[in-house]
C-alpha atoms as a PDB file:
ATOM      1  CA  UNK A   1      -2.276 -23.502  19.523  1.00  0.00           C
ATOM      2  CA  UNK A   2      -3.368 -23.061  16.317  1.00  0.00           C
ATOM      3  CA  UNK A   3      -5.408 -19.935  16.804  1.00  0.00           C
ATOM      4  CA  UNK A   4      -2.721 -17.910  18.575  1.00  0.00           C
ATOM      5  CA  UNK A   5      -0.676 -18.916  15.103  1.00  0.00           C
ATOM      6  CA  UNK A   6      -3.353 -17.652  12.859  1.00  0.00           C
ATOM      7  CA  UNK A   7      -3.593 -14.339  15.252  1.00  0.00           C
ATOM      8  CA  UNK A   8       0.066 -13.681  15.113  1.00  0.00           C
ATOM      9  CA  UNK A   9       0.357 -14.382  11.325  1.00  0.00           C
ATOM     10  CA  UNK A  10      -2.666 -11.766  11.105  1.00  0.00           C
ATOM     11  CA  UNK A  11      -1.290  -9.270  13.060  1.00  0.00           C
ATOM     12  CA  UNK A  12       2.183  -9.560  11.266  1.00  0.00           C
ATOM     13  CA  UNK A  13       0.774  -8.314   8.366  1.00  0.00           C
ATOM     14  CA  UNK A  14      -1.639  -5.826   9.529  1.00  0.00           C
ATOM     15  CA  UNK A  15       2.130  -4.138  10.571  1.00  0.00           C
ATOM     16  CA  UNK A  16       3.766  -4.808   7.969  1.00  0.00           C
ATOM     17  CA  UNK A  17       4.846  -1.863   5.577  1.00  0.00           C
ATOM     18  CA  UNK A  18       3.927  -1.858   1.865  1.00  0.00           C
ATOM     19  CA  UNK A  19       6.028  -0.896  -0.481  1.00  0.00           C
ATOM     20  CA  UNK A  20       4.516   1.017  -2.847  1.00  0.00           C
ATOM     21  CA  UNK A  21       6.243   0.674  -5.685  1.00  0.00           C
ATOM     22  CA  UNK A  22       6.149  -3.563  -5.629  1.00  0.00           C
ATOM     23  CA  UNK A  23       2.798  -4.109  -3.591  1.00  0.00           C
ATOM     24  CA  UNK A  24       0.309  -6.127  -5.664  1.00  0.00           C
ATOM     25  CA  UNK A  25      -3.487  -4.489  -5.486  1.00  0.00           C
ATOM     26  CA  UNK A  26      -4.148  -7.137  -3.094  1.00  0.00           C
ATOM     27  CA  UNK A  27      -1.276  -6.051  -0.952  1.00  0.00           C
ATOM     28  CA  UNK A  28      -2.843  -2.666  -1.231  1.00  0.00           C
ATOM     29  CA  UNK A  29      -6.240  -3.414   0.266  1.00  0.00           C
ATOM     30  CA  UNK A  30      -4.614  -4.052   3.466  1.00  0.00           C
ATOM     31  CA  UNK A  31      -4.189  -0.397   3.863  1.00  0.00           C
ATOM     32  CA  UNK A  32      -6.999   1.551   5.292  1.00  0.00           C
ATOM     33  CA  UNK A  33      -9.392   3.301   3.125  1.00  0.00           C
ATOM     34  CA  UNK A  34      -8.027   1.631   0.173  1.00  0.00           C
ATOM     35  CA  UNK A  35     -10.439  -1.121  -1.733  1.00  0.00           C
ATOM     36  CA  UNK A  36      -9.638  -3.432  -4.934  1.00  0.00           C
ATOM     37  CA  UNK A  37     -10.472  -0.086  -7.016  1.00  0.00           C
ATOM     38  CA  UNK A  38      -8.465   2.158  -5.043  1.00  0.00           C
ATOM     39  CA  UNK A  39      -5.632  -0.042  -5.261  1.00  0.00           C
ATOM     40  CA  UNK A  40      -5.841  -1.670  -9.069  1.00  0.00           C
ATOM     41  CA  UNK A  41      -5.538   2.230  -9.973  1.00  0.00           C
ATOM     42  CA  UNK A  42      -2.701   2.681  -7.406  1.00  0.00           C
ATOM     43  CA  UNK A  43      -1.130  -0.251  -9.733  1.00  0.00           C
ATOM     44  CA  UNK A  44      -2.305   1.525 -13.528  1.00  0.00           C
ATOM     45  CA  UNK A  45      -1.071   4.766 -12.263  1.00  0.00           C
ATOM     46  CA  UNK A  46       2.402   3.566 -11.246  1.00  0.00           C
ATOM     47  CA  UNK A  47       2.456   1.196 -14.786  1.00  0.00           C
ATOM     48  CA  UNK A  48       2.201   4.597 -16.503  1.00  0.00           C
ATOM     49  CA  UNK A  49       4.543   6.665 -14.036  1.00  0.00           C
ATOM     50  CA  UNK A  50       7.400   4.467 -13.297  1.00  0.00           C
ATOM     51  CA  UNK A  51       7.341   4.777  -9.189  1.00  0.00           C
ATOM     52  CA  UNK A  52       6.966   6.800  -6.452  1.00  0.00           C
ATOM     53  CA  UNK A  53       9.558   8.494  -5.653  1.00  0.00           C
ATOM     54  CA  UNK A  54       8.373   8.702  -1.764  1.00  0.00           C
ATOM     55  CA  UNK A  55       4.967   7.924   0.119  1.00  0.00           C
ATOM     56  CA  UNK A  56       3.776  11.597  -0.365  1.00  0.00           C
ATOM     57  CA  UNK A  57       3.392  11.146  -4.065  1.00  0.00           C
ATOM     58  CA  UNK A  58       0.482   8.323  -3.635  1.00  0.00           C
ATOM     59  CA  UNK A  59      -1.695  11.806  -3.098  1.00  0.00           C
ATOM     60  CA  UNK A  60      -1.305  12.055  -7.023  1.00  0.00           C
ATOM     61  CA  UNK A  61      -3.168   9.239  -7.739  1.00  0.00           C
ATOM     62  CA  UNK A  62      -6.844   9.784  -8.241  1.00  0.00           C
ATOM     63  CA  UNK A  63      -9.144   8.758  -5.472  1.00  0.00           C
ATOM     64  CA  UNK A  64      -6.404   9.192  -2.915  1.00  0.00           C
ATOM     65  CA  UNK A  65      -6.567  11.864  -0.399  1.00  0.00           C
ATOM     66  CA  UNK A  66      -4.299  13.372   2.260  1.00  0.00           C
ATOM     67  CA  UNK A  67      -6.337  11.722   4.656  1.00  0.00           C
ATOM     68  CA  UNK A  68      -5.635   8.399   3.017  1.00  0.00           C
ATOM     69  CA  UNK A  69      -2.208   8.961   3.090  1.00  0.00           C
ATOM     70  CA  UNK A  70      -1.665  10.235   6.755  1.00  0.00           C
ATOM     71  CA  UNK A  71      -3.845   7.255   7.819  1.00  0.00           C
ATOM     72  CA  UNK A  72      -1.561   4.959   6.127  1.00  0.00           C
ATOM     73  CA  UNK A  73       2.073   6.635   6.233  1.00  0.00           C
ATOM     74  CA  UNK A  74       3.117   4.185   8.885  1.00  0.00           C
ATOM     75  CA  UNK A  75       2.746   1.467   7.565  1.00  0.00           C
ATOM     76  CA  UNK A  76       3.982   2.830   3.669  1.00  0.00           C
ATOM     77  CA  UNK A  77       7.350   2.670   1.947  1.00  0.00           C
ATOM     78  CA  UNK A  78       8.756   3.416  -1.311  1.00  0.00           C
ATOM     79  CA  UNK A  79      11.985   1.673  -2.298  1.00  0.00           C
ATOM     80  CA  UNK A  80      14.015   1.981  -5.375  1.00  0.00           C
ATOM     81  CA  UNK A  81      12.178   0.908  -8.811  1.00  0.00           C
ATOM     82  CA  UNK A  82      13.286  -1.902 -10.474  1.00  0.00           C
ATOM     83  CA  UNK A  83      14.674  -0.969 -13.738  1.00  0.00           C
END
């Protein structure tokens, strides 16, 4: 019983969006093709920028291709900053 808890609490957050604009880096690493470096500069880059105003602007950060972001855009959002 435990195991099929542990696979659906797995599997809940492999589809679970991320937001963007409020995911920690760790929350970021879920995605694919992202690592801790990928996503800590994911974090700097939206510290210096404010937000994203939608998913398609993640191809601004450096490191990030289109690729990236087509493999992810299911699973991304980008909700209202918090001001």
């Amino acid at each position: 019983m435990k195991i099929i808890a542990l696979l659906l609490l797995g599997l809940s957050f492999l589809l679970a969006s991320v937001d963007i604009n409020h995911a920690t880096a760790k929350e970021l690493t879920t995605l694919k093709g992202i690592g801790a470096k990928k996503a800590q500069t994911i974090v700097t880059y939206r510290k210096e920028h404010k937000c994203f105003k939608t998913v398609n602007e993640l191809v601004k950060v450096k490191g990030i291709s289109t690729k990236t972001l087509e493999k992810n855009k299911a699973n991304l959002t980008a909700t209202q900053c918090k001001k």
